[in-house]
C-alpha atoms as a PDB file:
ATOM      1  CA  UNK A   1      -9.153   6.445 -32.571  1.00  0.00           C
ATOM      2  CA  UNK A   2      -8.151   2.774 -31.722  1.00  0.00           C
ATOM      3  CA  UNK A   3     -10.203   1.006 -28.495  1.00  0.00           C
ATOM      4  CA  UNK A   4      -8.110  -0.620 -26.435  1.00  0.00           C
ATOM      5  CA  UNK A   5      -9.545  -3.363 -24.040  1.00  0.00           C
ATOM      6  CA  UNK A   6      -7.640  -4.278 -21.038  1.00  0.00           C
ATOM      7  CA  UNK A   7      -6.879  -8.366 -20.801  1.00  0.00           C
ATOM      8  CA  UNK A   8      -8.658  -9.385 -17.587  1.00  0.00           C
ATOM      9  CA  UNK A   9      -8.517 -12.713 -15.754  1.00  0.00           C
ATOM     10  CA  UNK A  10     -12.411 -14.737 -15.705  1.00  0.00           C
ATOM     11  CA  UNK A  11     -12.085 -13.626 -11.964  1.00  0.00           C
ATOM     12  CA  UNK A  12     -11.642  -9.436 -12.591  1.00  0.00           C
ATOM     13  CA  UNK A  13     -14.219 -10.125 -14.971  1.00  0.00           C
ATOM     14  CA  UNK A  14     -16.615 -11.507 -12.977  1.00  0.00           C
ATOM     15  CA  UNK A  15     -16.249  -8.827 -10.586  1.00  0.00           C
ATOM     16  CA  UNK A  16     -16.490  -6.297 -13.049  1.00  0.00           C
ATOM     17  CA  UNK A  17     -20.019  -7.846 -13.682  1.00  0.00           C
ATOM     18  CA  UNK A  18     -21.058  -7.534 -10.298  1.00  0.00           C
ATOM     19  CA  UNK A  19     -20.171  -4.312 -10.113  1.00  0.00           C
ATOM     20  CA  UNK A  20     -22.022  -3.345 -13.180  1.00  0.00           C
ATOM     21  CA  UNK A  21     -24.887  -5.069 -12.185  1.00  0.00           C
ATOM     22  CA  UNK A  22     -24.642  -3.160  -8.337  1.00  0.00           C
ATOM     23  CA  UNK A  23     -24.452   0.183  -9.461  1.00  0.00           C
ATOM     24  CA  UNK A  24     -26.640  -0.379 -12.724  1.00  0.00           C
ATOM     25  CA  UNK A  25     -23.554   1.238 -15.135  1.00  0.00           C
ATOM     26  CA  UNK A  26     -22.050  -0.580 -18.072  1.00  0.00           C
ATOM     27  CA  UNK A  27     -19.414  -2.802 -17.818  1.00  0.00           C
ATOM     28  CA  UNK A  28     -17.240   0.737 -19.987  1.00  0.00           C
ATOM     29  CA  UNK A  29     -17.919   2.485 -16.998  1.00  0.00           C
ATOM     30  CA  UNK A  30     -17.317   0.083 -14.263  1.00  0.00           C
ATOM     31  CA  UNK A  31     -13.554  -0.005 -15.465  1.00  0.00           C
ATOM     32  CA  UNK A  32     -13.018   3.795 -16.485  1.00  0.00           C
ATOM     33  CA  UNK A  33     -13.710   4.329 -12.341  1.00  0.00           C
ATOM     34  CA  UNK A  34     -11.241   1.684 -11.527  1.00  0.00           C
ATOM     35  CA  UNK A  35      -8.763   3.143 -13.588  1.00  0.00           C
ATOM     36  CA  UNK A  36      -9.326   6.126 -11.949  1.00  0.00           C
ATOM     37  CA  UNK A  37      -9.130   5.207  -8.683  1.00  0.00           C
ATOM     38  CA  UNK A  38      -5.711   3.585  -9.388  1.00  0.00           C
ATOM     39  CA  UNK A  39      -4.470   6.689 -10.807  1.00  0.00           C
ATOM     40  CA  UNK A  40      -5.628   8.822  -8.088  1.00  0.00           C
ATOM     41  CA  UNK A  41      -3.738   6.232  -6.021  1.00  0.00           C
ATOM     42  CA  UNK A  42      -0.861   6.142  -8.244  1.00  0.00           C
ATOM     43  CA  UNK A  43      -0.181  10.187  -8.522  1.00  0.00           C
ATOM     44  CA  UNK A  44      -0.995  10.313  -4.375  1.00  0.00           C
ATOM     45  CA  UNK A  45       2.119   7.387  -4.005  1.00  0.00           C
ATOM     46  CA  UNK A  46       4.285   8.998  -6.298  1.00  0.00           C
ATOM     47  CA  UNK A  47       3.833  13.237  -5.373  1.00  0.00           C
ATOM     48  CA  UNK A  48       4.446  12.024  -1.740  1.00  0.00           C
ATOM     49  CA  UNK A  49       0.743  11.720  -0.773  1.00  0.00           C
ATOM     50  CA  UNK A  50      -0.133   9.898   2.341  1.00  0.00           C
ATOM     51  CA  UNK A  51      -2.114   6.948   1.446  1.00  0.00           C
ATOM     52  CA  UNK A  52      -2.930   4.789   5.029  1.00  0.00           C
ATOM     53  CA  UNK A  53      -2.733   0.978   4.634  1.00  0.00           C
ATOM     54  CA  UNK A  54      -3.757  -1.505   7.105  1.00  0.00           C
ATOM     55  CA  UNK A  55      -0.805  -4.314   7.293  1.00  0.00           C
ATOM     56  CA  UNK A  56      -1.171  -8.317   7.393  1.00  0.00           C
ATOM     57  CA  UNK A  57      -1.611  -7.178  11.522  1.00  0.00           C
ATOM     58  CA  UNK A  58      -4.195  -4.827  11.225  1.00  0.00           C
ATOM     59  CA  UNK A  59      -2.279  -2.083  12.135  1.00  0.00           C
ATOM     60  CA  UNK A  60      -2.870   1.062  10.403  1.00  0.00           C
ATOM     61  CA  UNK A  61       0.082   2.479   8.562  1.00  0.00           C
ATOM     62  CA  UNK A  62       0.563   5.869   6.867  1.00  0.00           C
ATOM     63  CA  UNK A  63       2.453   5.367   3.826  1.00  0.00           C
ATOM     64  CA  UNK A  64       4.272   7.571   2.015  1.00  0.00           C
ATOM     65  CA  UNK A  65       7.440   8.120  -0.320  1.00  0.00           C
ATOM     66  CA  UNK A  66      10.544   8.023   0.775  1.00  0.00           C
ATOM     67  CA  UNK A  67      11.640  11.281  -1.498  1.00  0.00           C
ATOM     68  CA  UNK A  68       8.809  12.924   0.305  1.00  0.00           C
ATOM     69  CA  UNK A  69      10.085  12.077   3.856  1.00  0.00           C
ATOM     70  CA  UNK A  70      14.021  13.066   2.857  1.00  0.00           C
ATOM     71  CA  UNK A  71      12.669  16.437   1.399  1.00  0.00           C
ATOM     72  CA  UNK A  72      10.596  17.381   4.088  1.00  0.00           C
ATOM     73  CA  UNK A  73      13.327  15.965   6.537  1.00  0.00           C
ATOM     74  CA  UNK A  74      10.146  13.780   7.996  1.00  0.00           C
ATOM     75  CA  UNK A  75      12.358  10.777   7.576  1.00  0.00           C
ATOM     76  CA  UNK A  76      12.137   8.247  10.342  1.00  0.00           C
ATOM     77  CA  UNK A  77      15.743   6.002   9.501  1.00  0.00           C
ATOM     78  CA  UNK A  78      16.647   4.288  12.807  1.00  0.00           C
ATOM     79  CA  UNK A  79      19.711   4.348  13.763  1.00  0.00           C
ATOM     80  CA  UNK A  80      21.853   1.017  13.640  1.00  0.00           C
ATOM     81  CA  UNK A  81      21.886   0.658  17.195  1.00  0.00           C
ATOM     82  CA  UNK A  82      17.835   1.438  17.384  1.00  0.00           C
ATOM     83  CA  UNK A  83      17.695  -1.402  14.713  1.00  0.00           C
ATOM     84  CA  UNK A  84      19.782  -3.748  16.342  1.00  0.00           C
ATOM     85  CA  UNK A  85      17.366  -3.780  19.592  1.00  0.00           C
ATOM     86  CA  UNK A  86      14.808  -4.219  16.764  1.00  0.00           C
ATOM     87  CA  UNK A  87      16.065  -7.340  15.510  1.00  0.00           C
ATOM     88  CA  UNK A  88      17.287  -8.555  19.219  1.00  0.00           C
ATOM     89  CA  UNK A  89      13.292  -7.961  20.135  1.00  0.00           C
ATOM     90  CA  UNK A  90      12.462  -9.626  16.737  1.00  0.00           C
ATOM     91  CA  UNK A  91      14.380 -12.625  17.357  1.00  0.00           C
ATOM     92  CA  UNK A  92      13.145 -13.042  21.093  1.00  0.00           C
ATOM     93  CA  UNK A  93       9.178 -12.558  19.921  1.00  0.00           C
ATOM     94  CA  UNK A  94       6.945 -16.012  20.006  1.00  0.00           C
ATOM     95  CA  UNK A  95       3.372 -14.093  18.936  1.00  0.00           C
ATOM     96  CA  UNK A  96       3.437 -14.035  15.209  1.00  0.00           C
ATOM     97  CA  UNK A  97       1.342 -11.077  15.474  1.00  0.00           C
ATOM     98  CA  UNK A  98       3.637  -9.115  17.670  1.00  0.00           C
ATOM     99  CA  UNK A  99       6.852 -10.756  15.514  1.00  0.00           C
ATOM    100  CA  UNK A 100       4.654  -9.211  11.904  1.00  0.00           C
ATOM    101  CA  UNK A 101       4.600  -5.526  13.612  1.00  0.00           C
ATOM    102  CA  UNK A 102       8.010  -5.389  14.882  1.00  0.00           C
ATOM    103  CA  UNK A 103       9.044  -6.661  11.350  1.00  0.00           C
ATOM    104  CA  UNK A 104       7.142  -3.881   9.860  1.00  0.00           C
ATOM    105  CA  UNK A 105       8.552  -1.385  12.462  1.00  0.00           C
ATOM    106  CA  UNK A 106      12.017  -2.755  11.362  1.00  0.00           C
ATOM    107  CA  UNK A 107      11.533  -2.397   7.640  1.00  0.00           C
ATOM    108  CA  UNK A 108       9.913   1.075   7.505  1.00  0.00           C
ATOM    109  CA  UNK A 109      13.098   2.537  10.161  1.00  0.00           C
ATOM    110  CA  UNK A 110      15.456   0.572   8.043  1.00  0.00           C
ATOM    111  CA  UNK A 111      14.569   2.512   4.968  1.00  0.00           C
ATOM    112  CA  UNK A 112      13.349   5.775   6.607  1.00  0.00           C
ATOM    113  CA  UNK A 113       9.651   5.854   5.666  1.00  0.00           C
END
């Protein structure tokens, strides 16, 4: 059986060091977890798990797909009029902070999630 070796920037590897030298594991075993981790992730994202995010605001966001929210009829698409007050409020904010969540609010009713 063929080895493949994932092609990692000077900076992943670097961290992948550290990491080995933290936890005391080889540098094998360092990236088998992280590749786990990401598929854990991965399957979660795409069988409509809830992962929860924290956005450029700090404001914690449960994400999940948007064929889970149709199928379980969780989907939360504003309607054009709810998105046009959106954008109006959008438009009108002068705190980036409070223009970055409406934004977000925008985009997730916009596309139902």
């Amino acid at each position: 059986m063929a080895r493949i070796q994932p092609v990692l920037t000077r900076t992943e590897l670097a961290l992948v060091d550290q990491m080995a030298e933290l936890t005391g594991s080889k540098r094998t075993e360092v990236i088998k977890n992280a590749l786990a981790v990401y598929h854990w992730f991965v399957r979660q994202a795409l069988t409509g798990g809830r992962v929860v995010a924290r956005t450029r605001t700090g404001e914690e966001v449960a994400i999940e797909t948007a064929e889970l929210a149709f199928l379980e009829g969780k989907g939360n698409r504003l309607s054009p009029e709810e998105l046009g007050l959106l954008a109006k409020q959008l438009a009108a904010a002068s705190d980036p902070i409070e223009a970055a969540r409406i934004k977000e609010r925008l985009t997730r009713g916009f596309y139902g999630l």
